[in-house]
Protein backbone atom coordinates (compact mmCIF):
# COMPACT_ATOMS: atom_id res chain seq x y z
CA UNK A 1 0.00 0.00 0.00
CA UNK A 2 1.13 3.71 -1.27
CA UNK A 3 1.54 6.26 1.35
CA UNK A 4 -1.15 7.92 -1.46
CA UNK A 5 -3.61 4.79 -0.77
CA UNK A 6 -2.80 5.22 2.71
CA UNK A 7 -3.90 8.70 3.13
CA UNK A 8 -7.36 7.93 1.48
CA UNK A 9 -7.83 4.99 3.35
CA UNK A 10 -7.68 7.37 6.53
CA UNK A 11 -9.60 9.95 4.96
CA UNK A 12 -12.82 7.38 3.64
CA UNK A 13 -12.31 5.66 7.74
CA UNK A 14 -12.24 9.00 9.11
CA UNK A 15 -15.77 10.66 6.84
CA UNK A 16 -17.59 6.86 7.58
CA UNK A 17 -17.02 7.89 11.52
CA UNK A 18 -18.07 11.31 11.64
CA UNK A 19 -20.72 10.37 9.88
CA UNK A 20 -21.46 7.64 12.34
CA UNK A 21 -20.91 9.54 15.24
CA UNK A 22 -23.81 11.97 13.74
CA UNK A 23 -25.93 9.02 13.14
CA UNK A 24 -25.71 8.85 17.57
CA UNK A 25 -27.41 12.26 17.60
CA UNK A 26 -30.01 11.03 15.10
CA UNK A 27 -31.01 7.99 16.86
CA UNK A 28 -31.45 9.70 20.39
CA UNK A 29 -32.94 12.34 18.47
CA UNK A 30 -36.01 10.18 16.75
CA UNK A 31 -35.53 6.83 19.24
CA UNK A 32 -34.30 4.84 15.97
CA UNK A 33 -31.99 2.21 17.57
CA UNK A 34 -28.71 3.46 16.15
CA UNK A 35 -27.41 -0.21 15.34
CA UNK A 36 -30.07 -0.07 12.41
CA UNK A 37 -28.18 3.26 11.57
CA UNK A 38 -24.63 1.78 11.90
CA UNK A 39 -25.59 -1.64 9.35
CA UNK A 40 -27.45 0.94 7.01
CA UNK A 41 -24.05 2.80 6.66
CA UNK A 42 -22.71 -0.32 5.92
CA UNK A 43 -25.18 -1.93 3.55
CA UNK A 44 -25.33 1.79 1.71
CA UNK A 45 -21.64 1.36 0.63
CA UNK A 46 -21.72 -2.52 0.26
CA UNK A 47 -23.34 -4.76 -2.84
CA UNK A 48 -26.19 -3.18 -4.14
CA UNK A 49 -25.56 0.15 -2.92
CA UNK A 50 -23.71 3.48 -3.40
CA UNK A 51 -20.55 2.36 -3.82
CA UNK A 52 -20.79 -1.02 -4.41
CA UNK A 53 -18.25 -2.41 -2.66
CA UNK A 54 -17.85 -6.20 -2.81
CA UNK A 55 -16.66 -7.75 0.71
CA UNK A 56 -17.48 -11.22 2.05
CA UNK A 57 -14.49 -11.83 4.26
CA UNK A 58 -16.39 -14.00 6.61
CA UNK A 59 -13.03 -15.17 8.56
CA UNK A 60 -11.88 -11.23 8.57
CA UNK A 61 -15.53 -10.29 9.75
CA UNK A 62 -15.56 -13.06 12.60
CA UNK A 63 -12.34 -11.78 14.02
CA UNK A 64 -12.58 -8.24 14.03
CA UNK A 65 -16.38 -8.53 15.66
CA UNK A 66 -14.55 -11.07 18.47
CA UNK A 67 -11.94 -7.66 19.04
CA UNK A 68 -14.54 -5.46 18.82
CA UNK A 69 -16.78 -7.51 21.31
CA UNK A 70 -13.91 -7.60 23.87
CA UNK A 71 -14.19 -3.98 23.79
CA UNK A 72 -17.98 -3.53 24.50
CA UNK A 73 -17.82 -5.78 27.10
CA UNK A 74 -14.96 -4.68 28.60
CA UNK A 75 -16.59 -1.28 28.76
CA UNK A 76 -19.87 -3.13 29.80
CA UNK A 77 -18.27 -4.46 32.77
CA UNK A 78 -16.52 -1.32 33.96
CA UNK A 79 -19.57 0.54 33.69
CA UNK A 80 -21.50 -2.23 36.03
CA UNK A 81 -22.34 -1.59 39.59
CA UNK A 82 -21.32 -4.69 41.72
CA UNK A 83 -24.23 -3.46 44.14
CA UNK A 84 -27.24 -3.79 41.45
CA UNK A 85 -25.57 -6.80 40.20
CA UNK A 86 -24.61 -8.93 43.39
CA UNK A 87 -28.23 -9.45 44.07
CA UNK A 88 -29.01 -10.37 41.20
CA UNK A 89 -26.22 -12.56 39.90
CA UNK A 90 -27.81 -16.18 40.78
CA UNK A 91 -31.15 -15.22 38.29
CA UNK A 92 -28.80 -13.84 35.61
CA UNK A 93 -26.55 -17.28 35.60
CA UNK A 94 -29.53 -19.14 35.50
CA UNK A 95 -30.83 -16.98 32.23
CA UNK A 96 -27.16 -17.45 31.16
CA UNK A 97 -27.48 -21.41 31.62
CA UNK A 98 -30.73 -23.21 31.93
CA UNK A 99 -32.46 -20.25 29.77
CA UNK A 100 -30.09 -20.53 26.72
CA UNK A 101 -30.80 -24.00 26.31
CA UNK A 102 -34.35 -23.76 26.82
CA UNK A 103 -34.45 -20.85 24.20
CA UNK A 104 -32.30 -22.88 21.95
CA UNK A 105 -34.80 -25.98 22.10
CA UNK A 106 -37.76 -23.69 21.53
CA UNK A 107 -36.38 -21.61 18.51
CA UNK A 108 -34.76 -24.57 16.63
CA UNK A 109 -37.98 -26.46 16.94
CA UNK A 110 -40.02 -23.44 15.86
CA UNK A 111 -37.25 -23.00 12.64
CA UNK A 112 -37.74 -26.99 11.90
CA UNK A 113 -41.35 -27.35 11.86
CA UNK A 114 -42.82 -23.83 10.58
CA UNK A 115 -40.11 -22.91 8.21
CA UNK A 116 -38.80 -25.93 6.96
CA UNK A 117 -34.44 -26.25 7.79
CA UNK A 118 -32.75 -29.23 9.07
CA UNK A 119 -32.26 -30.15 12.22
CA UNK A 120 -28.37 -28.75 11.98
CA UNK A 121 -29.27 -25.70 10.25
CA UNK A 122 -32.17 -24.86 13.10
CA UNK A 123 -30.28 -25.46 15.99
CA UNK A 124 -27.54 -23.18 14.76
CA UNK A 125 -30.12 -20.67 14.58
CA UNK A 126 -31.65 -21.25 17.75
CA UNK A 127 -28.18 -21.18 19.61
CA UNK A 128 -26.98 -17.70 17.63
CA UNK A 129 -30.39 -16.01 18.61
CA UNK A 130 -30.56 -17.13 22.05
CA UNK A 131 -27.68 -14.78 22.85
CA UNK A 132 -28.73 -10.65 24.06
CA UNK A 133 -26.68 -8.85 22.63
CA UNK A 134 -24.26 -6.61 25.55
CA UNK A 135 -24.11 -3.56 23.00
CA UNK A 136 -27.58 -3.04 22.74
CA UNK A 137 -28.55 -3.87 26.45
CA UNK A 138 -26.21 -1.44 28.20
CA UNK A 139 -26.93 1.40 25.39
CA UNK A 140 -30.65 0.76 25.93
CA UNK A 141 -30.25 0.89 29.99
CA UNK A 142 -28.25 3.98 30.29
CA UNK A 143 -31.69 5.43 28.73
CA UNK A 144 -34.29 3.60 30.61
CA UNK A 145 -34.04 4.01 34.40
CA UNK A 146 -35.81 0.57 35.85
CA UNK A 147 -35.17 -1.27 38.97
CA UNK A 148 -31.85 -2.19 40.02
CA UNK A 149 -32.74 -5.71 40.73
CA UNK A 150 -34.12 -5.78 36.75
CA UNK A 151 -30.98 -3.99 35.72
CA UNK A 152 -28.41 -6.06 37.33
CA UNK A 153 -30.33 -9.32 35.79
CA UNK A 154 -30.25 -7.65 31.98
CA UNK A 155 -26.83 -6.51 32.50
CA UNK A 156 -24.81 -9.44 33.43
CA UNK A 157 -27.18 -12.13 31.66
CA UNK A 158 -25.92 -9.80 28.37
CA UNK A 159 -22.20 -10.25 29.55
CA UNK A 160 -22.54 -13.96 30.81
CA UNK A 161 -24.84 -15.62 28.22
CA UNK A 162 -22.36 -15.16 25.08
CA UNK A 163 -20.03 -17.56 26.13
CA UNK A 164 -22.39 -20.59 26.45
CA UNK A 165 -24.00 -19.75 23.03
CA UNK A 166 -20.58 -19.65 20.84
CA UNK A 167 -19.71 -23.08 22.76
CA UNK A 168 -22.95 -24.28 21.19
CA UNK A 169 -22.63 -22.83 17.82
CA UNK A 170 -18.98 -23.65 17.13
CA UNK A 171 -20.24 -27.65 18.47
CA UNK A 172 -23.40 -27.31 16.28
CA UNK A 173 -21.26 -26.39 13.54
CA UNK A 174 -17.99 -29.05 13.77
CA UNK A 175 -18.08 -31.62 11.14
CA UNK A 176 -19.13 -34.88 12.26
CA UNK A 177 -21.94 -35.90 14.39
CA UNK A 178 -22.81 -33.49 17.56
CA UNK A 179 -21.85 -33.94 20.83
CA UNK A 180 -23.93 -35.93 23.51
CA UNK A 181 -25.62 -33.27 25.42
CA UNK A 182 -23.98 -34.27 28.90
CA UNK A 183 -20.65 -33.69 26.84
CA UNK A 184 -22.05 -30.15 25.60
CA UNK A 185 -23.17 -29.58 29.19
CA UNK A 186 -19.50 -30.62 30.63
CA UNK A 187 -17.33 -28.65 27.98
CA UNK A 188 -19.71 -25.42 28.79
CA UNK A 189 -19.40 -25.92 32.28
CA UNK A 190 -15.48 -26.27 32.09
CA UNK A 191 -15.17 -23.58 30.00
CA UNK A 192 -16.63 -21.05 32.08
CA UNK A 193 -14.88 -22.02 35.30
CA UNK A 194 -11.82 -21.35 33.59
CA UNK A 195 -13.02 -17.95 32.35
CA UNK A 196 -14.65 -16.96 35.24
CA UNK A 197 -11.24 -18.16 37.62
CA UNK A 198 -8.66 -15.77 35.29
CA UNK A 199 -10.94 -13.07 34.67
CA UNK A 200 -11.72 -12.46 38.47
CA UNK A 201 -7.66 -12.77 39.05
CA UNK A 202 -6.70 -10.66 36.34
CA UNK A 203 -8.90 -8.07 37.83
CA UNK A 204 -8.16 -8.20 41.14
CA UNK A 205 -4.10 -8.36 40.58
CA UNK A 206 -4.49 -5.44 38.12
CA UNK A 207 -6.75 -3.25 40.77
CA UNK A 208 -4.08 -4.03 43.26
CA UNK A 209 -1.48 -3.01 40.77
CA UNK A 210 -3.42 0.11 39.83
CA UNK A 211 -4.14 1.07 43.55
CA UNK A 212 -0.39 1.03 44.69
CA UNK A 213 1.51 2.12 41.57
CA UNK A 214 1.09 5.55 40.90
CA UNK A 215 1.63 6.09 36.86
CA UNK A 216 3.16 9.23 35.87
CA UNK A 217 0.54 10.28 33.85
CA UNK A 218 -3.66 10.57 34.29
CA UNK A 219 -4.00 9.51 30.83
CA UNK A 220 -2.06 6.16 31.23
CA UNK A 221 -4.68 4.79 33.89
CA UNK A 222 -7.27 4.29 31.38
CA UNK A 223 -5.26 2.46 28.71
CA UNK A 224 -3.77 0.14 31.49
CA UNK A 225 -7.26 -0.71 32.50
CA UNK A 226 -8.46 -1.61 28.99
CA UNK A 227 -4.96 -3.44 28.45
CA UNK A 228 -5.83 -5.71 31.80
CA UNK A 229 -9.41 -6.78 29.99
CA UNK A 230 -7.65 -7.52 26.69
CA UNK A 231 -4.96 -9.77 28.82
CA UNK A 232 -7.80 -11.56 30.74
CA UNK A 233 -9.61 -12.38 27.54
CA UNK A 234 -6.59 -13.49 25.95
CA UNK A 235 -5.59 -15.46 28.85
CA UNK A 236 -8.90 -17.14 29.15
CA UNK A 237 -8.78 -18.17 25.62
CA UNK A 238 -5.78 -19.53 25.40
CA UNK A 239 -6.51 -21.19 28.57
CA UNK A 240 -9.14 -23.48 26.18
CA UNK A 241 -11.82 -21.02 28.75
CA UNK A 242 -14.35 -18.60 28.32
CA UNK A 243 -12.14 -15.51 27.37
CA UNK A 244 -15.36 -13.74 26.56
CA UNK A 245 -16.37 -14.30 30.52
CA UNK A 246 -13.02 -13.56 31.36
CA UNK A 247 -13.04 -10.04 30.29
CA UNK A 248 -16.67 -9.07 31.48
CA UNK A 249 -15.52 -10.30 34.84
CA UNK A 250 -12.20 -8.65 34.76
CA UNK A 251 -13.57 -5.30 33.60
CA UNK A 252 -16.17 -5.38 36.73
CA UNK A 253 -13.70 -6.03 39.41
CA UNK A 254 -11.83 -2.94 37.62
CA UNK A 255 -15.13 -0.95 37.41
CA UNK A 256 -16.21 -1.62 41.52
CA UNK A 257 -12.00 -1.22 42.52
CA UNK A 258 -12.00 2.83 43.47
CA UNK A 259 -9.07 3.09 41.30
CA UNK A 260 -7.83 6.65 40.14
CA UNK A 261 -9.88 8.72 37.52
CA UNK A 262 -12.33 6.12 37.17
CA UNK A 263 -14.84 8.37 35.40
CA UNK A 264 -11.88 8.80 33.27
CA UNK A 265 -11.27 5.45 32.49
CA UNK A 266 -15.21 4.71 31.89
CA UNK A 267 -15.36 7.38 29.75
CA UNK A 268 -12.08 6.29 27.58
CA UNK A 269 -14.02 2.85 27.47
CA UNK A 270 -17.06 3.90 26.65
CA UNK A 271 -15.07 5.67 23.49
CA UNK A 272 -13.98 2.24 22.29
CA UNK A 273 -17.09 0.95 23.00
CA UNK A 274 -18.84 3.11 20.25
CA UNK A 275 -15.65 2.87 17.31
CA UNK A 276 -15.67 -0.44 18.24
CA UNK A 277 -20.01 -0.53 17.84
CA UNK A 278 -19.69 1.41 14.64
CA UNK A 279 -16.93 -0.54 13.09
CA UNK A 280 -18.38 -3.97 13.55
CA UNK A 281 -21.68 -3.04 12.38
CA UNK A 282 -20.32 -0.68 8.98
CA UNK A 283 -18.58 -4.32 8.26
CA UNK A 284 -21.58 -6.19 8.87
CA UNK A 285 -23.30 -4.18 6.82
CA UNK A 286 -20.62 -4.75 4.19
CA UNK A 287 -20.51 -8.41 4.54
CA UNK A 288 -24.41 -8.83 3.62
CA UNK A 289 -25.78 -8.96 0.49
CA UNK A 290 -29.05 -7.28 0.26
CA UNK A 291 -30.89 -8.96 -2.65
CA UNK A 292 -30.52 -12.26 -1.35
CA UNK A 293 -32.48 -11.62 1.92
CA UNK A 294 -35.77 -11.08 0.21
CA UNK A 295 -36.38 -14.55 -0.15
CA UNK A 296 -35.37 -15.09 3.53
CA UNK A 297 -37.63 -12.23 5.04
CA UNK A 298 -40.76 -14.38 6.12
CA UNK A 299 -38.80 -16.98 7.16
CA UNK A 300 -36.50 -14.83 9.78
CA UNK A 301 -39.87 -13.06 11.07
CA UNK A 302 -41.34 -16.34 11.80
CA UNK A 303 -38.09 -17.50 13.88
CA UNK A 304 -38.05 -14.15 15.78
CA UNK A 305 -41.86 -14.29 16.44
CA UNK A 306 -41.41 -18.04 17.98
CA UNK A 307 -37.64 -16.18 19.75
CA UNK A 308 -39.50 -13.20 20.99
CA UNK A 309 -43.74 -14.64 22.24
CA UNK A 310 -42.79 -18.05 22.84
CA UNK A 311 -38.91 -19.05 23.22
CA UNK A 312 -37.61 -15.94 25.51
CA UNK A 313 -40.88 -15.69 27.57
CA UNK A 314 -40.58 -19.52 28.43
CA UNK A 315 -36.85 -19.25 29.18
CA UNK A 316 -37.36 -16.56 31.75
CA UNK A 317 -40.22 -18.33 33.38
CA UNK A 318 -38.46 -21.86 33.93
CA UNK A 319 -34.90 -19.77 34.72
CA UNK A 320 -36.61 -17.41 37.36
CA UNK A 321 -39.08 -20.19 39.11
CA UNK A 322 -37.07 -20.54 42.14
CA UNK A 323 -35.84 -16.41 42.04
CA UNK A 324 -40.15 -15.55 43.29
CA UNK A 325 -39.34 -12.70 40.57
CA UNK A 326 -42.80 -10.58 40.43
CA UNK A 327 -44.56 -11.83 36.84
CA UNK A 328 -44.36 -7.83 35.72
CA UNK A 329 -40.32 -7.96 36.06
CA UNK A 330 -40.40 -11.56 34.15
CA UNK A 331 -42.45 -10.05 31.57
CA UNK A 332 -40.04 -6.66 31.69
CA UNK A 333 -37.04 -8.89 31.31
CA UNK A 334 -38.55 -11.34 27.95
CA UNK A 335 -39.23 -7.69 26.42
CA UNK A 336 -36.04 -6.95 27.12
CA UNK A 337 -33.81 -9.83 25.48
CA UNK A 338 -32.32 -7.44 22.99
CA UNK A 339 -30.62 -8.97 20.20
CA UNK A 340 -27.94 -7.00 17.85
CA UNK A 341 -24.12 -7.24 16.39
CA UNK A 342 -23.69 -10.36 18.39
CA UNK A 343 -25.78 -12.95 17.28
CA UNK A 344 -24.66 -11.21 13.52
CA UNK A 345 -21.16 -12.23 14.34
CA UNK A 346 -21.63 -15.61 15.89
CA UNK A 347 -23.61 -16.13 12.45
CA UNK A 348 -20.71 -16.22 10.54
CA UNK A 349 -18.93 -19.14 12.69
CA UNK A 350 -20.93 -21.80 10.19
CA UNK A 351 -19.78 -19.82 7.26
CA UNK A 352 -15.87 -20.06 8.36
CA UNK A 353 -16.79 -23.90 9.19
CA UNK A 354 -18.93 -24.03 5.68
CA UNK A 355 -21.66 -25.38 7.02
CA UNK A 356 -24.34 -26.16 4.25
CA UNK A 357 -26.57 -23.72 4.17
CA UNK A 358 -24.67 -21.09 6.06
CA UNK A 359 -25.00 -18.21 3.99
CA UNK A 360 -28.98 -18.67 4.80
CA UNK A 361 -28.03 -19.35 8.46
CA UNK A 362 -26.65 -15.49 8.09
CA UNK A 363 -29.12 -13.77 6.12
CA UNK A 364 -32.02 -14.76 8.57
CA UNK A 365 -30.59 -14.15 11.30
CA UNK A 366 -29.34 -10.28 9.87
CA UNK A 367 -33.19 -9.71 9.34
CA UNK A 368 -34.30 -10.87 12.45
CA UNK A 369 -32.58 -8.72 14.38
CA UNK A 370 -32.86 -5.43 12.17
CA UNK A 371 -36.71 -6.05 12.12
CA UNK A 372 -36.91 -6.92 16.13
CA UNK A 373 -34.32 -4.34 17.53
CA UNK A 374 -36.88 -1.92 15.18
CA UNK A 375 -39.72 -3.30 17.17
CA UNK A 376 -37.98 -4.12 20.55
CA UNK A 377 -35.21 -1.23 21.51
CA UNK A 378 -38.35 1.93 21.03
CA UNK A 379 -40.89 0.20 22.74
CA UNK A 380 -39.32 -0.90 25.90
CA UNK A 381 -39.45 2.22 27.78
CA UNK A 382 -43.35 2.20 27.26
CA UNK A 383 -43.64 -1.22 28.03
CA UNK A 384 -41.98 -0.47 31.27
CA UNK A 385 -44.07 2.47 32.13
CA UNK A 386 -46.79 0.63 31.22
CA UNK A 387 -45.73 -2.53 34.07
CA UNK A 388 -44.89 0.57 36.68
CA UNK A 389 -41.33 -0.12 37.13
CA UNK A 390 -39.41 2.91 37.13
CA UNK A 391 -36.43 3.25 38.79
CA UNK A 392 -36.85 5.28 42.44
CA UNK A 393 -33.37 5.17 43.27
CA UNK A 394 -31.39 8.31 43.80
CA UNK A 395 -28.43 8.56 40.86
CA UNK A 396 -24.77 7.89 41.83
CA UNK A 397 -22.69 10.11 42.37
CA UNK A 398 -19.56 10.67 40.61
CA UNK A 399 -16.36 10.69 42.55
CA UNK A 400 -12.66 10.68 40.49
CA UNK A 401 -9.98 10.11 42.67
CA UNK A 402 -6.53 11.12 41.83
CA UNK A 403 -3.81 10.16 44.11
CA UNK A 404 -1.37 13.02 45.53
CA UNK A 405 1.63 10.35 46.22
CA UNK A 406 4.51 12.49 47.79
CA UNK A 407 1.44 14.35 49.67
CA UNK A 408 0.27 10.84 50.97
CA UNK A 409 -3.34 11.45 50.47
CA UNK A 410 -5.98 11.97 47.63
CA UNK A 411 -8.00 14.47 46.25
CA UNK A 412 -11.38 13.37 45.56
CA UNK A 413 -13.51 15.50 42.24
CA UNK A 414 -16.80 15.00 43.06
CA UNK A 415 -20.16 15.80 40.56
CA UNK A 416 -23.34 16.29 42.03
CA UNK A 417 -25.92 15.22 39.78
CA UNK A 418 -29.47 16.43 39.44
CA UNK A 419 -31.20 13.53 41.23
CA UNK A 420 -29.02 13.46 44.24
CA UNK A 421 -30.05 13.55 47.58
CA UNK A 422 -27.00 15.94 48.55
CA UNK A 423 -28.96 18.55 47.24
CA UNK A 424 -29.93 20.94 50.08
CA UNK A 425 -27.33 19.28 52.39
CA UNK A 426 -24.63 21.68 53.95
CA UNK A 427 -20.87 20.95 54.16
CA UNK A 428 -21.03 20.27 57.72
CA UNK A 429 -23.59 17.80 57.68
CA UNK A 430 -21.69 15.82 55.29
CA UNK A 431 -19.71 14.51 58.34
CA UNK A 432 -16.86 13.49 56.11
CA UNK A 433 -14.11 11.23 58.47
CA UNK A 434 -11.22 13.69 60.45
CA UNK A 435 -8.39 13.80 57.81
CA UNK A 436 -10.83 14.89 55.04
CA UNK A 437 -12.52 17.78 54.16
CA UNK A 438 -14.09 19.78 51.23
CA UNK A 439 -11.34 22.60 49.95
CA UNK A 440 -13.40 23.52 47.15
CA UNK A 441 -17.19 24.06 45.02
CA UNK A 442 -17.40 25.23 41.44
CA UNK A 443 -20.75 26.39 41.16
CA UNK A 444 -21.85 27.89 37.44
CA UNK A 445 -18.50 27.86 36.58
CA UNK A 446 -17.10 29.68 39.34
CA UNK A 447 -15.05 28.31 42.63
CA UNK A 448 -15.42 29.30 46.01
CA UNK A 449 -13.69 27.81 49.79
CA UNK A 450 -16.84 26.66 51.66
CA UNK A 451 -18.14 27.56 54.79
CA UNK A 452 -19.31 24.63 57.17
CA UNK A 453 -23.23 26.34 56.63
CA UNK A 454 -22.32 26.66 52.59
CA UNK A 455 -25.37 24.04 51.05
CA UNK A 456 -24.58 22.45 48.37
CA UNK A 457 -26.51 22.50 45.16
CA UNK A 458 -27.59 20.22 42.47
CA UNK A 459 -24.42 20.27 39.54
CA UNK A 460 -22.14 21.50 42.14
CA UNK A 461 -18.12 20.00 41.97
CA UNK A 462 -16.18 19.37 45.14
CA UNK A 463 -12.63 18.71 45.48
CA UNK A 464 -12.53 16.66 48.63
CA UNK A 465 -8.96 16.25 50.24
CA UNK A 466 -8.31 12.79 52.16
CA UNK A 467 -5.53 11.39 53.56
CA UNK A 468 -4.60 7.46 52.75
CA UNK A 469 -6.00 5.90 56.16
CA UNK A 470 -9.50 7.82 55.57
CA UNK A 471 -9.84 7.75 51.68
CA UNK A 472 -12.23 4.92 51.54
CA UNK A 473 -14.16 5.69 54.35
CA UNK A 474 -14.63 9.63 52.92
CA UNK A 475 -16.19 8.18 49.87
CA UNK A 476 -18.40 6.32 51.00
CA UNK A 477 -19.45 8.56 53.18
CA UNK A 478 -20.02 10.99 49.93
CA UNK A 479 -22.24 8.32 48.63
CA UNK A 480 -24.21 7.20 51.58
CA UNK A 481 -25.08 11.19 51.47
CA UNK A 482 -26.08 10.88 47.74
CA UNK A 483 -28.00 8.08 48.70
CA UNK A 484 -29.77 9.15 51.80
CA UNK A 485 -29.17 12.74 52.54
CA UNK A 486 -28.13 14.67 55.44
CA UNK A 487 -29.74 12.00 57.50
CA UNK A 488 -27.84 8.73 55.58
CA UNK A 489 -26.25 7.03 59.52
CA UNK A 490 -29.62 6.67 60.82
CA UNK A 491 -31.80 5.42 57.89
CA UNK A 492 -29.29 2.71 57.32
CA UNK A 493 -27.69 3.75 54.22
CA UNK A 494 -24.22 3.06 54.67
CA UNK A 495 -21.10 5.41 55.21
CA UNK A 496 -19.97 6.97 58.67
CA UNK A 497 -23.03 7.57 61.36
């Protein structure tokens, strides 16, 4: 390649991401799910389109969506709350488990007897669909405030159930006969021990690291932190485990660690998370041909009509029996099994294996999930105003912490957002631990030294001060006040009484 080609290269990369990044504004402007954005890009410069590009690098496809997935769930897991999720991590690995291979039964039976494929071909299909997709979940949730206890379930079923389903489809699609079922059970099993054993290691050695080696520069932290999920996914793949697990696991041990600048670091994640959201889907886009999904249209509704009324409902309902979930949260959370780039990506396994009948395999499943994430991703938020469950809780506050390591202390940036319960609350009354204090408020862009009487205000910044031995305990403090108000030690919430 010419330093010439080069240079247009960058220049045609460059125009295809501005124009993606205003495609964002777009879709939270008119509520169009932005992945149907993102594949039209794609599909407007690929066969049949503008340019007509040719492209059908399935191989190429299947490996940069597996780099790019790393990334969104990397950012996924840094972005989850350990709080929302703890309770409800035994409901989400049993949606991750038992409901995958109820969904898979349901949808390959459904694509057998009502539109025709073989027994191969249909359980494929049923194991690539049975997987949410992380992308669309956590994009979707950020916009849709619901319950904690239905949040954490969504959120780490969409980081916990891909690993199971590409052990299925990779088995489904080996030459040879399939595995016993026991065996499939076993390998699955196996697989996500291993993952889920190096990715909580790799993040608790790298928030140790983090915590007690102070980098020379603010901007390193965040790269280090995405570096640790790439070597926990690598590590759990070449481990013969779930490297997918790995990193989703790593990244949430980083995310729930207090490490320095973590708004920082989220927000260099959540960067990658979209380039890496806009690239797969432009090359999805690419990859499909558009005139040969006409004939597979009907078909791919039908499978996502049995996915969406009869295989995800019945999955949550056998998963959650022993959870005493309340049935308007069950019927919340079968709503809310979002497919998108995922299943799109795990399609193209059987075409790297050439499984007969692949390319079909691929073109349903690219329809079902543009014509359901149309249906599914606007509709949710009335469908959960409509069950009553909006979210009461106060928001969280955001605290960056940079460490001051020749001072021996920290200084704590804190953002008081709209919905906090700090509003109103003066600086004495925060009751921070001796050895920290507020130095600091930028209020409508101008600073001030508080008072002990000075009340704090919604959008406010602090710059709290703490010494090492109080650091923790000052923050949570800060967010038991968030949380509870001026009166957080005797309600219960948490934090210093």
């Amino acid at each position: 390649m010419t330093v010439h080609q080069l240079n247009e290269l960058l220049l045609i990369c460059s125009l295809i991401l501005l124009f993606a990044v205003a495609a964002v504004r777009v879709s939270s402007r008119s509520g169009l799910p932005s992945l149907l954005l993102y594949l039209g890009i794609g599909v407007a410069i690929g066969q049949d389109g503008i340019f007509d590009v040719t492209f059908n690098d399935a191989e190429l496809t299947q490996v940069i969506g597996y780099a790019a997935l790393v990334v969104i769930l990397a950012e996924g897991g840094l972005g989850t709350k350990w709080q929302e999720v703890k309770p409800a991590l035994p409901a989400a690995v049993a949606l991750s488990t038992v409901g995958v291979a109820v969904s898979v039964g349901v949808t390959a039976a459904g694509a057998h007897y009502l539109v025709g494929l073989e027994w191969r071909q249909a359980l494929i299909i049923g194991a690539v669909v049975s997987s949410t997709d992380a992308a669309a979940v956590f994009s979707v949730l950020r916009k849709v405030p619901l319950p904690s206890r239905v949040t954490g379930v969504l959120e780490a079923e969409s980081g916990f159930n891909d690993a199971p389903v590409v052990i299925l489809v990779v088995a489904f699609s080996a030459a040879g006969p399939v595995d016993d079922w026991y065996v499939l059970v076993g390998k699955i099993a196996l697989e996500l021990a291993i993952g889920a054993a190096i990715g909580l290691a790799a993040g608790w050695l790298g928030a140790f690291g983090l915590r007690h080696v102070a980098l020379p520069a603010s901007g390193l932290y965040p790269i280090a932190v995405m570096a640790i999920a790439v070597v926990a996914y690598a590590a759990g793949a070449m481990a013969h485990g779930s490297g997918f697990l790995a990193v989703y696991l790593a990244s949430m041990v980083l995310g729930n660690a207090k490490l320095p600048h973590s708004p920082a670091n989220r927000g260099f994640a959540e960067g990658l998370g979209w380039i890496a959201q806009i690239g797969m889907f432009v090359l999805l886009g690419l990859l499909v041909t558009p005139h040969e999904l006409i004939d597979d249209f009907w078909p791919a509704v039908v499978v996502g009509l049995v996915l969406t009324m009869v295989a995800r409902p019945v999955s949550v309902m056998i998963s959650l029996l022993p959870f005493r979930i309340p049935r308007q949260e069950q019927v919340l959370l079968s709503w809310a099994g979002l497919r998108g780039a995922v299943p799109i990506i795990i399609a193209t396994i059987p075409m790297v294996a050439a499984v007969q009948g692949s390319d079909r395999i691929f073109n349903i499943v690219f329809v079902l999930v543009v014509v359901y994430t149309l249906i599914q991703g606007p509709t949710l938020p009335w469908l959960a105003k409509w069950l009553k469950l909006g979210s009461t809780d106060a928001a969280d506050l955001g605290v960056e912490s940079a460490p001051l390591e020749r001072l021996r202390g920290h200084l704590l940036s804190v953002s008081i957002p709209d919905e906090s319960k700090m509003h109103g609350v003066e600086v004495g009354e925060l009751r921070l631990p001796a050895g920290s204090a507020v130095t600091l408020v930028v209020r409508e862009g101008k600073s001030f030294v508080p008072l002990p009487s000075t009340v704090l205000r919604r959008r406010d910044e602090l710059l709290v001060v703490a010494t090492d031995p109080v650091r923790d305990a000052a923050e949570r403090r800060l967010r038991a006040v968030a949380q509870g108000g001026k009166l957080a030690g005797w309600l219960g919430t948490g934090g210093l009484s």
